[in-house]
Protein backbone atom coordinates (compact mmCIF):
# COMPACT_ATOMS: atom_id res chain seq x y z
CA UNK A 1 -60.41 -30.35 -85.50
CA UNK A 2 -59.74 -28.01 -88.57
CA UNK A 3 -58.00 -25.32 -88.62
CA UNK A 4 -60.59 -22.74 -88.00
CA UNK A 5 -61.42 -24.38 -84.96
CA UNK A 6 -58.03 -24.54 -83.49
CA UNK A 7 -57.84 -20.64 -84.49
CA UNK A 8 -60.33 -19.98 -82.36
CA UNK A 9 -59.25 -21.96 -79.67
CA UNK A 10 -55.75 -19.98 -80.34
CA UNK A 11 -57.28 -16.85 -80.00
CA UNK A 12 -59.31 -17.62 -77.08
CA UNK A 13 -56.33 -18.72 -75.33
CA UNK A 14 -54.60 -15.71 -75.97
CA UNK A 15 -57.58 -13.74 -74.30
CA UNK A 16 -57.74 -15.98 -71.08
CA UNK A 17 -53.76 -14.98 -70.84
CA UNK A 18 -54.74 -11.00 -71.59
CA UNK A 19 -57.20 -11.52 -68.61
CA UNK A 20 -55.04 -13.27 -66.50
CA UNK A 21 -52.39 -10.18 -66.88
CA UNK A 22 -54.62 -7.91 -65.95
CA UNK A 23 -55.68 -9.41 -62.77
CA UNK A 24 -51.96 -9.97 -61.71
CA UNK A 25 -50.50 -7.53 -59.02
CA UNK A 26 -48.42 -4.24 -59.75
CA UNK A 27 -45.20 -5.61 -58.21
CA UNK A 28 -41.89 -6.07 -59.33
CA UNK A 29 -41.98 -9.76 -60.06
CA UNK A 30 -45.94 -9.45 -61.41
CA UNK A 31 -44.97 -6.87 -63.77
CA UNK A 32 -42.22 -8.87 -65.11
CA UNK A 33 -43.83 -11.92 -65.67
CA UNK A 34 -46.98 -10.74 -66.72
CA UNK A 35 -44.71 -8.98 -69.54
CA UNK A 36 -43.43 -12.24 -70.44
CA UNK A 37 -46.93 -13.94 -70.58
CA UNK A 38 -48.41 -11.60 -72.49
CA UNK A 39 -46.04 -11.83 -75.22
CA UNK A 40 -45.93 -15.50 -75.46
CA UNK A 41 -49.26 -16.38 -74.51
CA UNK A 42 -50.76 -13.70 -77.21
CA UNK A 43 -47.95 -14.54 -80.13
CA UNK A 44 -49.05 -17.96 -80.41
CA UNK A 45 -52.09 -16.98 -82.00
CA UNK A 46 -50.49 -14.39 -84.25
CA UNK A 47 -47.76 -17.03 -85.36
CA UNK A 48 -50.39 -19.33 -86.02
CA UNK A 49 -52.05 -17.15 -88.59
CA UNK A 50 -48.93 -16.37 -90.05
CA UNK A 51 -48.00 -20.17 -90.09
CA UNK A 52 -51.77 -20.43 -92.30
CA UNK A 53 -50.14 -18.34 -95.35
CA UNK A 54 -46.64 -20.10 -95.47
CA UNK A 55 -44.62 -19.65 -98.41
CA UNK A 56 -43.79 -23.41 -98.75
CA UNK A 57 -43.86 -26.43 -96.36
CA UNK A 58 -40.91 -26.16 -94.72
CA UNK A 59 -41.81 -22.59 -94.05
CA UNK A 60 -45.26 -23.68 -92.42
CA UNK A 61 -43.30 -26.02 -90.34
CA UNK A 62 -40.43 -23.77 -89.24
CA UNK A 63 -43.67 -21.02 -88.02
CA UNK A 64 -45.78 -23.89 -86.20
CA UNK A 65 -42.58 -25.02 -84.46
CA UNK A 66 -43.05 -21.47 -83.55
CA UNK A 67 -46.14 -21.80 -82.19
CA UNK A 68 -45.14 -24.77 -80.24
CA UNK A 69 -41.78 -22.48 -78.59
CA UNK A 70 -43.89 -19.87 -77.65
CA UNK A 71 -46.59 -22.48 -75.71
CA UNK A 72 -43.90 -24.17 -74.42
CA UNK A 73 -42.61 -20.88 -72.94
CA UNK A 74 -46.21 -20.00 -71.60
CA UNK A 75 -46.25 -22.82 -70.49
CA UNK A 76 -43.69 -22.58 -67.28
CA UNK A 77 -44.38 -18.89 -67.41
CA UNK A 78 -48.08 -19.87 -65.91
CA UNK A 79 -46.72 -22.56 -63.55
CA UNK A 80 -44.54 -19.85 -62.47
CA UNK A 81 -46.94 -17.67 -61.26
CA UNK A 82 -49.06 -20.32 -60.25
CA UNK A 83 -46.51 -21.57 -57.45
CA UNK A 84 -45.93 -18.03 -56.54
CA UNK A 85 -49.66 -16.96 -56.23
CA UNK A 86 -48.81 -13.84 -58.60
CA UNK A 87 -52.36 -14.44 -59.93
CA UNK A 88 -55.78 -13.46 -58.75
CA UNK A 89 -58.29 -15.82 -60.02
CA UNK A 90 -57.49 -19.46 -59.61
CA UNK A 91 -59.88 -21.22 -61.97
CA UNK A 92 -58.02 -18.86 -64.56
CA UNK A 93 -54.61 -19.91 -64.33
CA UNK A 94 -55.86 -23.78 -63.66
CA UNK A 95 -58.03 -23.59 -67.21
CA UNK A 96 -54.96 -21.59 -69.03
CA UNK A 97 -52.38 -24.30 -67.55
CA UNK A 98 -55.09 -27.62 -68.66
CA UNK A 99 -55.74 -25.67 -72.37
CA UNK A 100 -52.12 -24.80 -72.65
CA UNK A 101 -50.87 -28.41 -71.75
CA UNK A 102 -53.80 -29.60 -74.51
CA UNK A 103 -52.16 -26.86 -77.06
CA UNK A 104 -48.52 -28.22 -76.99
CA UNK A 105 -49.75 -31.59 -77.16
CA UNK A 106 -51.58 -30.58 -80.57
CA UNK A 107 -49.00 -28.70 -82.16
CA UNK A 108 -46.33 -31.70 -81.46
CA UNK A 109 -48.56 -33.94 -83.58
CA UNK A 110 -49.09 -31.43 -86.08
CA UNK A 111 -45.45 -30.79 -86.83
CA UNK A 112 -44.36 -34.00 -86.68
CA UNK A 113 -47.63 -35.25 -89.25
CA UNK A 114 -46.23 -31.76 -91.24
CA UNK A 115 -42.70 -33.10 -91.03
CA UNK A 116 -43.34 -36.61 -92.13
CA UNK A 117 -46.01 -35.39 -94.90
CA UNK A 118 -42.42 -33.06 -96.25
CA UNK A 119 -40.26 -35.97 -96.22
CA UNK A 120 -42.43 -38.32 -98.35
């Protein structure tokens, strides 16, 4: 995968999450965690473009480990409202919750290949 491709899947990610907001319910608890998702789950593609202009290695690093916080936090943000039904369409939250899994397991090779690539 280069890294247009995995751009695009950022980006489409980050639109599944948009859609997933706005489906959730106008409640206390929905309103507060659909805050929280749509923050993380849209920043990960903004980081990532920033991450694509880093001013040295270490900075490119530093902004995909980033990335990978701000899945990460998605992450349990969706299995959140997953186990409390805060979400209106299924099949969403399922396909965010599979692509985000896939995500962080992409960006924890990719640092550690950019970490061992900086230390050679």
């Amino acid at each position: 995968m280069n890294k247009f491709d995995l751009e695009e899947r950022l980006i489409d990610f980050s639109v599944l999450i948009i859609e997933i907001v706005n489906e959730m319910p106008n409640s206390k608890a929905g309103n507060h965690l659909s805050g929280q998702l749509v923050r993380s789950g849209t920043s990960v593609s903004l980081n990532y473009g920033e991450a694509q202009s880093g001013e040295s290695r270490k900075d490119f690093i530093h902004k995909m480990k980033v990335v990978l916080k701000e899945l990460r936090e998605t992450f349990i943000c969706l299995k959140v409202i997953h186990k409390t039904k805060l979400y209106k369409t299924e099949a969403k939250i399922e396909k965010a919750i599979k692509e985000n899994d896939e995500l962080i397991s992409i960006f924890v090779k990719s640092v550690e290949t950019a970490q061992k690539n900086l230390n050679q």
